[in-house]
N, C-alpha and C. Protein backbone atom coordinates (compact mmCIF):
# COMPACT_ATOMS: atom_id res chain seq x y z
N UNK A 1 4.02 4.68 -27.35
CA UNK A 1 4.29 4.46 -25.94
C UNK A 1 5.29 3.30 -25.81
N UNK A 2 6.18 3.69 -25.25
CA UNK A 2 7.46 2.65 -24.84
C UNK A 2 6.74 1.33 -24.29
N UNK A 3 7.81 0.07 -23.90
CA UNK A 3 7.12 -0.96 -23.55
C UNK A 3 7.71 -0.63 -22.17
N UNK A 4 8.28 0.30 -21.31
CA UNK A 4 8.18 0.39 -20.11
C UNK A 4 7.67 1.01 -19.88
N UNK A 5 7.27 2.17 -20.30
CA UNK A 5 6.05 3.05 -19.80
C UNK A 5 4.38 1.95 -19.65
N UNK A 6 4.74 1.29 -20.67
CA UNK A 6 3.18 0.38 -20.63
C UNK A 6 3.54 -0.63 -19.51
N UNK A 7 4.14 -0.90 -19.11
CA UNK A 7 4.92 -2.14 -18.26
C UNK A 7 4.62 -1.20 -16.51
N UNK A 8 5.00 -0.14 -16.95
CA UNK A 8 4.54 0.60 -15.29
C UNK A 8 3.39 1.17 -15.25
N UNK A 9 2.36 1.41 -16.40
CA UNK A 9 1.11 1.49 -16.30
C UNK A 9 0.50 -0.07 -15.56
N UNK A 10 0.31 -0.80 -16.56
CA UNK A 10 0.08 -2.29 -16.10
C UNK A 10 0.74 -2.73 -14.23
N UNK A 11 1.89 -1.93 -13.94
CA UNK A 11 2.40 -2.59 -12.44
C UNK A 11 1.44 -1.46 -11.56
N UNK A 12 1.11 -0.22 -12.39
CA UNK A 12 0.06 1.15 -11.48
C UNK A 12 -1.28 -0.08 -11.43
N UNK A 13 -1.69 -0.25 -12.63
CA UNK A 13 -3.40 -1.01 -12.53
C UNK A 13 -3.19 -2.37 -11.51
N UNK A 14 -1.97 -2.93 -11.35
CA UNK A 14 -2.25 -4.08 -10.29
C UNK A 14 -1.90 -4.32 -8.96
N UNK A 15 -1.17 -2.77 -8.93
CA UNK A 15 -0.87 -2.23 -7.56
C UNK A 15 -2.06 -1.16 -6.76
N UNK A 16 -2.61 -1.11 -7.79
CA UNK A 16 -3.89 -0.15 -7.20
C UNK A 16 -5.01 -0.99 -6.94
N UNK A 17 -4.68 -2.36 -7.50
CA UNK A 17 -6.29 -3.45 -7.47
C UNK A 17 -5.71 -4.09 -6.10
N UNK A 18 -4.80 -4.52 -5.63
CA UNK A 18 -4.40 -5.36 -4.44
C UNK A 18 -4.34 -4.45 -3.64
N UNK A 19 -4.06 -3.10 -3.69
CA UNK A 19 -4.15 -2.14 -1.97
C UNK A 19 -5.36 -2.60 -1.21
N UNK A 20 -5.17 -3.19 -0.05
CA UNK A 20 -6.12 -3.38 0.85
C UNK A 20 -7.26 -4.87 0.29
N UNK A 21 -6.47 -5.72 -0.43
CA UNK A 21 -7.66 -6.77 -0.95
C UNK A 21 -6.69 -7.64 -0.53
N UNK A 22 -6.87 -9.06 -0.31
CA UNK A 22 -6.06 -10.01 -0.06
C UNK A 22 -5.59 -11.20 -1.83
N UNK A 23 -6.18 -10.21 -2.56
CA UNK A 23 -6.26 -10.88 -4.02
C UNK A 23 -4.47 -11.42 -4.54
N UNK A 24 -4.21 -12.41 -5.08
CA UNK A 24 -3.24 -12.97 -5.69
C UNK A 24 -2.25 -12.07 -6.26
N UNK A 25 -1.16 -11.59 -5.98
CA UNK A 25 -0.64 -10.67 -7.25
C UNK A 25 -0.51 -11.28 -8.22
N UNK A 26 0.00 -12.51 -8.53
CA UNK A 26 0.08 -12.65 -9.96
C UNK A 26 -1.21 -12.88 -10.83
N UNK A 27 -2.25 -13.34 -10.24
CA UNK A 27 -3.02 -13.70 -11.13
C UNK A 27 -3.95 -12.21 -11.24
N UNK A 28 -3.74 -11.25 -10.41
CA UNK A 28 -3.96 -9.92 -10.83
C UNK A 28 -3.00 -9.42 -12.30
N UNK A 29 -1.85 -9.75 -11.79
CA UNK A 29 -0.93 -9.20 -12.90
C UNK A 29 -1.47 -9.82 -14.35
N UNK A 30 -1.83 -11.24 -14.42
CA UNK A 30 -1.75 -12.30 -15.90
C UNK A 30 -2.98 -11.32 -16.31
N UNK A 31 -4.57 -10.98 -15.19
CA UNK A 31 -5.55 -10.39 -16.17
C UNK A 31 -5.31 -9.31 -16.36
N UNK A 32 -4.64 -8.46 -15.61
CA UNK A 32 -4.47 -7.20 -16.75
C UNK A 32 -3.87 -7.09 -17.58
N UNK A 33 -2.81 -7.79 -17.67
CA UNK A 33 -1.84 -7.82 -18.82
C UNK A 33 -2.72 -8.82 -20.01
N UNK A 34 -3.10 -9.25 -19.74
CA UNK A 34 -4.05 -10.31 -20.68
C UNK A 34 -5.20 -8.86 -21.28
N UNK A 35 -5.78 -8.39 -20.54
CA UNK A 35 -7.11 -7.18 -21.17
C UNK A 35 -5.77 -5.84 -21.81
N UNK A 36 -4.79 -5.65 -21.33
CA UNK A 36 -4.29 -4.48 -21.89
C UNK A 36 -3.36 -5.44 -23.17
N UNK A 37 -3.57 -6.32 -23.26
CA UNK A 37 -2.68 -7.24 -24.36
C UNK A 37 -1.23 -7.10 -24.42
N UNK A 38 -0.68 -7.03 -23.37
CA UNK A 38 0.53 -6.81 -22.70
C UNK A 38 1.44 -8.24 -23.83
N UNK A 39 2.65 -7.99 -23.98
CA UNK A 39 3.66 -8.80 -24.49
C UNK A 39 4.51 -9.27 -22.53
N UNK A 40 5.18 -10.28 -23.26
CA UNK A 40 5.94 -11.03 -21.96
C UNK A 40 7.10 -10.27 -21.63
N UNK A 41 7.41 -9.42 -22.71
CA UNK A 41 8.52 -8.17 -21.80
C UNK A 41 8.08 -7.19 -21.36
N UNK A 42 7.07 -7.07 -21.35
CA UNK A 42 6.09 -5.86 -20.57
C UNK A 42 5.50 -6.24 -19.39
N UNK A 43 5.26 -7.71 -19.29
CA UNK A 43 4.18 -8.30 -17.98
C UNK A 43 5.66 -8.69 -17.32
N UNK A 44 6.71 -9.03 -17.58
CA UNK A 44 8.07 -9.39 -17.02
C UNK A 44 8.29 -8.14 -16.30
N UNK A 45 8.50 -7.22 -16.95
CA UNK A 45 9.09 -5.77 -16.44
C UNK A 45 7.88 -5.02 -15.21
N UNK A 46 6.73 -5.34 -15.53
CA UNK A 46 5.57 -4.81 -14.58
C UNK A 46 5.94 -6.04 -13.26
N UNK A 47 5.77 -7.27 -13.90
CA UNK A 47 6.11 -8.44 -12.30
C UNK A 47 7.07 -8.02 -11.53
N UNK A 48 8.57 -7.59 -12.01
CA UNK A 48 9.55 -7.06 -11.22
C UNK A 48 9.25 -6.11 -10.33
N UNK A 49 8.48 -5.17 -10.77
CA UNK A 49 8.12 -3.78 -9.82
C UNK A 49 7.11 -4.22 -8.98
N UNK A 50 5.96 -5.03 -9.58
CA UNK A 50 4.75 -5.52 -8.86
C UNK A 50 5.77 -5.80 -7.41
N UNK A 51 6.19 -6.75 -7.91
CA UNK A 51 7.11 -7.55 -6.59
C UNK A 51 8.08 -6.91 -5.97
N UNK A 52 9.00 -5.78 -6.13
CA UNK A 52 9.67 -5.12 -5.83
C UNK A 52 8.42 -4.39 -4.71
N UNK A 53 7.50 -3.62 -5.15
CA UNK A 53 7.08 -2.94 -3.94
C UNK A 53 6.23 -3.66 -3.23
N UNK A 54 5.61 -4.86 -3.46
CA UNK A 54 5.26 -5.52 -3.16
C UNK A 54 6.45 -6.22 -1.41
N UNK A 55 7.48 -6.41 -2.02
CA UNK A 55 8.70 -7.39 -0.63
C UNK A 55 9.17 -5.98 -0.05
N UNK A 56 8.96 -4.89 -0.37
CA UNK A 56 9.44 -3.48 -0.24
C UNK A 56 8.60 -2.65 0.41
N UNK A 57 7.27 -2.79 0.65
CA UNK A 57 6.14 -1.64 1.13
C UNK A 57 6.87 -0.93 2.14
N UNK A 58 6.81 -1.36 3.64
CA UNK A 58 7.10 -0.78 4.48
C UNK A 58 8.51 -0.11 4.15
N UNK A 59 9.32 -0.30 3.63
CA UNK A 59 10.21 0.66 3.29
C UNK A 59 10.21 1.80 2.71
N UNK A 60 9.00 1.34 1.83
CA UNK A 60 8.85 2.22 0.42
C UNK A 60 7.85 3.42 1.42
N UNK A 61 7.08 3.05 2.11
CA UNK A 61 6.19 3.72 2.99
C UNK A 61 7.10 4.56 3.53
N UNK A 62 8.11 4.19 4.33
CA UNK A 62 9.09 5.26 5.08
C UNK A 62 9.65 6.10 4.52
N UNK A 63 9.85 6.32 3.51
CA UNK A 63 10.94 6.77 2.69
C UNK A 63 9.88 8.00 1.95
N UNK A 64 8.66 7.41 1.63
CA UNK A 64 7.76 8.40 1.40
C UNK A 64 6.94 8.73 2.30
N UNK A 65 6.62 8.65 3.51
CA UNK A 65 6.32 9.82 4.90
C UNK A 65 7.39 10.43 4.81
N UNK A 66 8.52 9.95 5.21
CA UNK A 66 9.64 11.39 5.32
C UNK A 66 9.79 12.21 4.29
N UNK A 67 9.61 11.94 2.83
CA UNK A 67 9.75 13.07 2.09
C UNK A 67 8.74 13.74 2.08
N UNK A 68 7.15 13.49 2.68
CA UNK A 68 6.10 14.00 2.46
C UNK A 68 5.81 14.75 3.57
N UNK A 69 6.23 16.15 3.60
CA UNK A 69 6.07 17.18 4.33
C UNK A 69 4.27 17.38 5.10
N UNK A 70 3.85 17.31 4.58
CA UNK A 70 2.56 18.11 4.54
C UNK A 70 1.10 17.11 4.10
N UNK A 71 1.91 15.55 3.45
CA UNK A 71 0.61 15.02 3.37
C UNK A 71 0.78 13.62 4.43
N UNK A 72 0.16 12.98 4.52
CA UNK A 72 0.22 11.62 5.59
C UNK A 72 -0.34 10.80 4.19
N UNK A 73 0.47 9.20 4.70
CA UNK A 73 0.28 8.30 3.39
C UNK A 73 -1.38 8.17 3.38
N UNK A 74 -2.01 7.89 4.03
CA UNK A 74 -3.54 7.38 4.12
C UNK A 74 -4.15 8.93 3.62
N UNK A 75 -3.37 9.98 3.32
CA UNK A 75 -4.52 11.21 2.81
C UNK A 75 -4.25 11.64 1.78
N UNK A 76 -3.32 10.93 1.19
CA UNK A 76 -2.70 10.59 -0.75
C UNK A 76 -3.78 9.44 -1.03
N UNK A 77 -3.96 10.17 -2.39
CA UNK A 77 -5.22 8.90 -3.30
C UNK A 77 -4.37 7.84 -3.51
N UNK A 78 -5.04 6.67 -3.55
CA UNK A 78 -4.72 5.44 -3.97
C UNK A 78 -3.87 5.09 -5.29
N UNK A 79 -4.27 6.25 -6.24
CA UNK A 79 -3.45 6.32 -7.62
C UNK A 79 -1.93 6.63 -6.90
N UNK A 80 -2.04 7.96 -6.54
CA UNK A 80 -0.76 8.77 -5.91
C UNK A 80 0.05 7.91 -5.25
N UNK A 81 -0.28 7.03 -4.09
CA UNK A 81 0.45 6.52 -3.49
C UNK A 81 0.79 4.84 -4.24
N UNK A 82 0.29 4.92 -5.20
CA UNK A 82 0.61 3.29 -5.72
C UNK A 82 1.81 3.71 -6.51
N UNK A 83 1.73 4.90 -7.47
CA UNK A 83 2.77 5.87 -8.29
C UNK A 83 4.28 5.77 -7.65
N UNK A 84 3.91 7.01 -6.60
CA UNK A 84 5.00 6.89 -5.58
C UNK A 84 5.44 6.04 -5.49
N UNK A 85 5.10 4.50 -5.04
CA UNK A 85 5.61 2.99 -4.40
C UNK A 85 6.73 2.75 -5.81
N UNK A 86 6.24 2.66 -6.57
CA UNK A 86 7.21 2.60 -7.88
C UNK A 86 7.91 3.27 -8.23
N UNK A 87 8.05 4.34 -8.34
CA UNK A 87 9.03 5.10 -8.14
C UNK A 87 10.11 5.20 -7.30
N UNK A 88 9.09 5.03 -5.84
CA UNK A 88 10.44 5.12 -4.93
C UNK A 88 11.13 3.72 -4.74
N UNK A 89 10.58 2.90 -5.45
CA UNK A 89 11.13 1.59 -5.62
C UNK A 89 12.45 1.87 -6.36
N UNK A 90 11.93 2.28 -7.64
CA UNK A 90 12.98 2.40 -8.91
C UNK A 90 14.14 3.37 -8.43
N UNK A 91 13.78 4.50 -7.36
CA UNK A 91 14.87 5.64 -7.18
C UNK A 91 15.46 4.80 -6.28
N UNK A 92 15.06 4.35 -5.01
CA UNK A 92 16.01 4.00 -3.74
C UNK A 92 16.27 2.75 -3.61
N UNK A 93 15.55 1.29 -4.37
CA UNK A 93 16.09 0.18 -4.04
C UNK A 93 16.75 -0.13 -5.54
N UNK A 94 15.79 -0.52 -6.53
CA UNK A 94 16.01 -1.10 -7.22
C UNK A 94 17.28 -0.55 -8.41
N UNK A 95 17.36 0.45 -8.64
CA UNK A 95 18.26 1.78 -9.04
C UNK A 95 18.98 1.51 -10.40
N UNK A 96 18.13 0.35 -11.42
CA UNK A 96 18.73 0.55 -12.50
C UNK A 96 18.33 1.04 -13.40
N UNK A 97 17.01 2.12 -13.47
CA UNK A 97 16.68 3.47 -14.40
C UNK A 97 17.05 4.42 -13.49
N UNK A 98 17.35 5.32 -14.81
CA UNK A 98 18.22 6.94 -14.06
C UNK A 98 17.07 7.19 -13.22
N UNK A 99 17.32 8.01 -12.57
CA UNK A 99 16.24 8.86 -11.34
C UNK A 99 15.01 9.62 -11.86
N UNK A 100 15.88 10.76 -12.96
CA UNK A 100 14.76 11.44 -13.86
C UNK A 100 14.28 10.57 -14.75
N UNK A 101 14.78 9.37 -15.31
CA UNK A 101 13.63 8.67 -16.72
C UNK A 101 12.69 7.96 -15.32
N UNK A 102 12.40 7.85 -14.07
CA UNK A 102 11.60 7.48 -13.41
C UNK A 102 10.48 8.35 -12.91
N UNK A 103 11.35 9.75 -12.29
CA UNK A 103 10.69 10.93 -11.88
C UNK A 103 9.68 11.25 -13.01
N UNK A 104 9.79 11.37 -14.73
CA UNK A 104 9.12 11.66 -15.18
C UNK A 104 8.18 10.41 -15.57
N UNK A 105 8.40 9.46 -15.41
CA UNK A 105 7.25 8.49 -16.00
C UNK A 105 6.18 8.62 -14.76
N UNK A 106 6.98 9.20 -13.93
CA UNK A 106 5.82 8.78 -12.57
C UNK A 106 4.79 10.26 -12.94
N UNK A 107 5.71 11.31 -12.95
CA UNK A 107 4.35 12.65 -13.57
C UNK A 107 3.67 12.28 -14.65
N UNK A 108 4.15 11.39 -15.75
CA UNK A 108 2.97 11.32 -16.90
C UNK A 108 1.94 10.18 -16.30
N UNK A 109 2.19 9.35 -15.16
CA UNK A 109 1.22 7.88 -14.98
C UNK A 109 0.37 9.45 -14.16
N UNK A 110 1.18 10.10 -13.38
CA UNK A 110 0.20 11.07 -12.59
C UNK A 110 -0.80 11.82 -13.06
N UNK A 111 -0.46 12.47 -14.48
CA UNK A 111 -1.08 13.30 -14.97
C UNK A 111 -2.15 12.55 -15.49
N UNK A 112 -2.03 11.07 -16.00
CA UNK A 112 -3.34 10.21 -17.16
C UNK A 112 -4.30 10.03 -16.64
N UNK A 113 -3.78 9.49 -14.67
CA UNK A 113 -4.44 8.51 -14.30
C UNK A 113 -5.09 9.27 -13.06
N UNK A 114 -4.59 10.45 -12.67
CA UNK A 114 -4.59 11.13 -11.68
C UNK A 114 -5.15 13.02 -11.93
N UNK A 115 -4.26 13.15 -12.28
CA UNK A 115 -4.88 14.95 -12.89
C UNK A 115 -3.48 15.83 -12.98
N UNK A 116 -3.43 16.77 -13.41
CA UNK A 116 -1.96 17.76 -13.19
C UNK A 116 -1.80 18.16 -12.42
N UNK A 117 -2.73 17.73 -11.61
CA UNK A 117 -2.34 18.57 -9.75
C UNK A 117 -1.25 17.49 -8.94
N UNK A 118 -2.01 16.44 -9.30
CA UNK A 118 -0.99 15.29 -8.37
C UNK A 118 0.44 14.99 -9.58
N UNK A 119 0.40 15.56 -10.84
CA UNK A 119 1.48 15.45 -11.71
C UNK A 119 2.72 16.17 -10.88
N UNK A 120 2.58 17.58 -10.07
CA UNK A 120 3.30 18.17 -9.57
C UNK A 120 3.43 17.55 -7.91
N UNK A 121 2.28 17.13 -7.48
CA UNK A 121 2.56 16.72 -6.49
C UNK A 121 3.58 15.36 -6.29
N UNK A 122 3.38 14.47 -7.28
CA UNK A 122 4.92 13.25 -7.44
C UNK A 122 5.80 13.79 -7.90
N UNK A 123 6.09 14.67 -8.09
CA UNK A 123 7.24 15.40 -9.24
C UNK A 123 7.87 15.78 -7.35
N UNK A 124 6.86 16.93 -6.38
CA UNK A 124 7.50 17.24 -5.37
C UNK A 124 8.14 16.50 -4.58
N UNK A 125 7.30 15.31 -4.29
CA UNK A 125 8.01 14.21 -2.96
C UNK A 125 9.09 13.30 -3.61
N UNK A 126 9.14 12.94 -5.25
CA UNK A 126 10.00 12.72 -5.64
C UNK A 126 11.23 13.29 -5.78
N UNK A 127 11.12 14.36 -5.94
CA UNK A 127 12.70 15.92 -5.88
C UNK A 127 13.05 15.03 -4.68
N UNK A 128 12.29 15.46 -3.43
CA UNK A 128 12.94 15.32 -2.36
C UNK A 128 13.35 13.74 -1.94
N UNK A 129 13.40 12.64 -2.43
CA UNK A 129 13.70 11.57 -2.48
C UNK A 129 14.64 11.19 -3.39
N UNK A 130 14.85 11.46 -4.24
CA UNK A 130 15.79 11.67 -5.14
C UNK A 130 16.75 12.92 -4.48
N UNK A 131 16.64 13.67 -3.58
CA UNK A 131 17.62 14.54 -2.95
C UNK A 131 18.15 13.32 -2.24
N UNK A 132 17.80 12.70 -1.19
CA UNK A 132 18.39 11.98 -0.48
C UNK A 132 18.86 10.32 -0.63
N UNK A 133 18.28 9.79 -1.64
CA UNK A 133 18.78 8.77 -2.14
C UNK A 133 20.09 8.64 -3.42
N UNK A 134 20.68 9.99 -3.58
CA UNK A 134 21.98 9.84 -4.27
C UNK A 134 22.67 9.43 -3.24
C-alpha cells in the first residue's frame, strides 16, 4: 500500500471521528496516525487534506449536492460522505493528483471501509464532478 493511499485512509479515520464532535483536528490526526504507525510523510499528506476539507466543507458540500442526483448529503453514510469530501477536495480545489489516481483511491477507501455498493456509488457522483470541474 502506497504512502498516499495510507495517508487518505488515516485523513478518512479523522474525518469520520470529527463529523459532528467538536474534537481537535490535530490531536485527532497525531492519535491515529500514532495507532496506525503512520510515518511524518503520511500524517503530513493526511494533515493537508484533513485541513483542506476541513477550511473547504461548505464548498465541498455544494459541489457534492449538485452532483448528487438522487441522494441528499445527510442520507449518504458518514464513511461515503467523508470519502467524497476528499476527493472532491483533491478533484476541484486542491488539483495536484490527476482526477482518476483520486477517483480510484476514493472506490478502493469505498469498497474497504464501506462495501461495493457505495464503491460504485463514489465512482458515480465523482464521474459527474470530475465532468464539471475540468
Amino acid at each position: 500500500m502506497g504512502k498516499r493511499h495510507q495517508a487518505r485512509e488515516l485523513a478518512l479515520k479523522v474525518l469520520f471521528q470529527l463529523e459532528g464532535t467538536e474534537d481537535d483536528p490535530e490531536e485527532v490526526l497525531l492519535y491515529h496516525a500514532s495507532e496506525n504507525g503512520a510515518g511524518e510523510d503520511v500524517t503530513n499528506f493526511a494533515r493537508q487534506l484533513v485541513d483542506g476539507v476541513i477550511d473547504n466543507r461548505d464548498r465541498l458540500d455544494a459541489i457534492m449536492s449538485e452532483a448528487s442526483e438522487h441522494w441528499k448529503l445527510d442520507q449518504m453514510t458518514k464513511v461515503d460522505r467523508s470519502i467524497l469530501r476528499i476527493a472532491v477536495y483533491e478533484i476541484a480545489i486542491d488539483r495536484k493528483v490527476p482526477t482518476k489516481a483520486a477517483i480510484n483511491e476514493s472506490i478502493e477507501l469505498a469498497k474497504t471501509f464501506s462495501g461495493d455498493e457505495s464503491g460504485r456509488f463514489v465512482n458515480g457522483i465523482l464521474g459527474r464532478v470530475a465532468a464539471t470541474a475540468t
